[in-house]
C-alpha atoms as a PDB file:
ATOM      1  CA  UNK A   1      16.266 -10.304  17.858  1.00  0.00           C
ATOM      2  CA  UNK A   2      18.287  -7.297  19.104  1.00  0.00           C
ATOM      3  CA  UNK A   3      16.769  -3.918  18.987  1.00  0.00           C
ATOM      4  CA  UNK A   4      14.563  -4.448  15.275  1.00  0.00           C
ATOM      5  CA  UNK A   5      13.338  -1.734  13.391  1.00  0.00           C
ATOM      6  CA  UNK A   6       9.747  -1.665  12.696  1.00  0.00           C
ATOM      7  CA  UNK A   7       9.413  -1.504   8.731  1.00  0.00           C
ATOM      8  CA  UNK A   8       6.078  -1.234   7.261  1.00  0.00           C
ATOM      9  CA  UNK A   9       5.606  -3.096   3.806  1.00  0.00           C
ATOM     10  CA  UNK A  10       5.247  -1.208   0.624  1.00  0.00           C
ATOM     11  CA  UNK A  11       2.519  -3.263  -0.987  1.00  0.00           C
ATOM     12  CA  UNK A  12       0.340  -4.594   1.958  1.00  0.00           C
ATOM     13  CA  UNK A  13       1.358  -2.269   4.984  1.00  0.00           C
ATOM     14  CA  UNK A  14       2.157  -5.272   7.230  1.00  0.00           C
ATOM     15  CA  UNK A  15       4.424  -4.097  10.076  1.00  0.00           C
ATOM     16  CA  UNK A  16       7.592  -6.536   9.791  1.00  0.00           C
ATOM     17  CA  UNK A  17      10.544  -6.358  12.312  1.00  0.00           C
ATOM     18  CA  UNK A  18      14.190  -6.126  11.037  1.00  0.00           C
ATOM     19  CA  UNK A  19      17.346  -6.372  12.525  1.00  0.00           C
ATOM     20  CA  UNK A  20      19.114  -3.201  12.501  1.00  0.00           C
ATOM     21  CA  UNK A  21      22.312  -5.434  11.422  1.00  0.00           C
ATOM     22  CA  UNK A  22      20.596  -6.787   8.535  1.00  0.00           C
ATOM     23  CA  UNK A  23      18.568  -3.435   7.057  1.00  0.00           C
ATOM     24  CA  UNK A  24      21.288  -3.143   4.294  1.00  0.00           C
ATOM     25  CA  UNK A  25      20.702  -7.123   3.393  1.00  0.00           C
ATOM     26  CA  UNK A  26      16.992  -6.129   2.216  1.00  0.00           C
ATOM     27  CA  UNK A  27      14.175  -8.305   3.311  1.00  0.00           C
ATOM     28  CA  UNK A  28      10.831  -9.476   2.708  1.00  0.00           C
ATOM     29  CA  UNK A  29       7.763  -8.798   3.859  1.00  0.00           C
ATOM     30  CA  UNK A  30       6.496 -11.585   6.610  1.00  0.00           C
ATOM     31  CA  UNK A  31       3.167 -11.505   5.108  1.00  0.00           C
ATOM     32  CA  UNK A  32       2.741 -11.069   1.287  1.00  0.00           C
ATOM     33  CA  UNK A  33       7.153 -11.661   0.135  1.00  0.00           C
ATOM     34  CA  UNK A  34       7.004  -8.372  -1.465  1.00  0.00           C
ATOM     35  CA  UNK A  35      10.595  -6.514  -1.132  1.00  0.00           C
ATOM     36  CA  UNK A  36      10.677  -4.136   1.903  1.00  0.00           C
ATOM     37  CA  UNK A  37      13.118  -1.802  -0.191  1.00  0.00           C
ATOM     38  CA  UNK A  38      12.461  -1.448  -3.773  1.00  0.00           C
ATOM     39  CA  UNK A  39      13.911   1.743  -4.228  1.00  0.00           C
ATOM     40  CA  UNK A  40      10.710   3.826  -4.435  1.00  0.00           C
ATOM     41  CA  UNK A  41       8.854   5.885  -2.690  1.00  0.00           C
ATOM     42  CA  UNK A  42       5.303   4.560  -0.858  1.00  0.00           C
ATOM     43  CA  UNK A  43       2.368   6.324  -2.332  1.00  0.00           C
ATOM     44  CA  UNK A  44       0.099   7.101   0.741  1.00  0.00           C
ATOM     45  CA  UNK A  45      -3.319   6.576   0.729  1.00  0.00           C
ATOM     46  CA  UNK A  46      -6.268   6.531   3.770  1.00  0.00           C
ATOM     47  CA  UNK A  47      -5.877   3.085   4.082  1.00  0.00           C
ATOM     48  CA  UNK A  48      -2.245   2.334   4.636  1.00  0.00           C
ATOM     49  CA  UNK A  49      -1.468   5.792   5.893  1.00  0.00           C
ATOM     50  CA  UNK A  50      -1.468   4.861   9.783  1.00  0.00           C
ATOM     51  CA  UNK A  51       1.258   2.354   9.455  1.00  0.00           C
ATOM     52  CA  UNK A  52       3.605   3.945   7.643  1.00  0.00           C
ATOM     53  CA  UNK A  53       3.773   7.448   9.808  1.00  0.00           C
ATOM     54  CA  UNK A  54       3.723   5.288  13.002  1.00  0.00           C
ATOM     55  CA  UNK A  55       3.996   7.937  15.963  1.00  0.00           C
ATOM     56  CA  UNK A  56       5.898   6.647  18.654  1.00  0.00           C
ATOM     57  CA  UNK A  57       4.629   7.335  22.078  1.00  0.00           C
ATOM     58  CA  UNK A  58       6.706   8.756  24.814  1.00  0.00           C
ATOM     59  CA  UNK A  59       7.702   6.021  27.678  1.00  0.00           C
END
């Protein structure tokens, strides 16, 4: 898989990689088949805050 993006899912938080080439085809989440990109925004919370503001650390 060339360079994936690391999307995490709206409903369970699962981290799920994606092809940059295929972000506009949508996808599925690896774990529980919700939709990755349903159009709304992801209502934070404690628990699935960590995976969804992912910092990135510097190489």
């Amino acid at each position: 898989m060339a360079d994936p993006v690391i999307i995490a899912c709206p409903t369970c938080a699962s981290l799920n990689r994606v092809p940059r080439d295929k972000l506009a085809d949508g996808g599925k989440c690896g774990r529980c088949h919700s939709i990755l990109f349903n159009g709304h925004p992801v209502i934070l919370t404690a628990a699935n805050f960590k995976a969804h503001a992912r910092l990135r650390r510097s190489r």
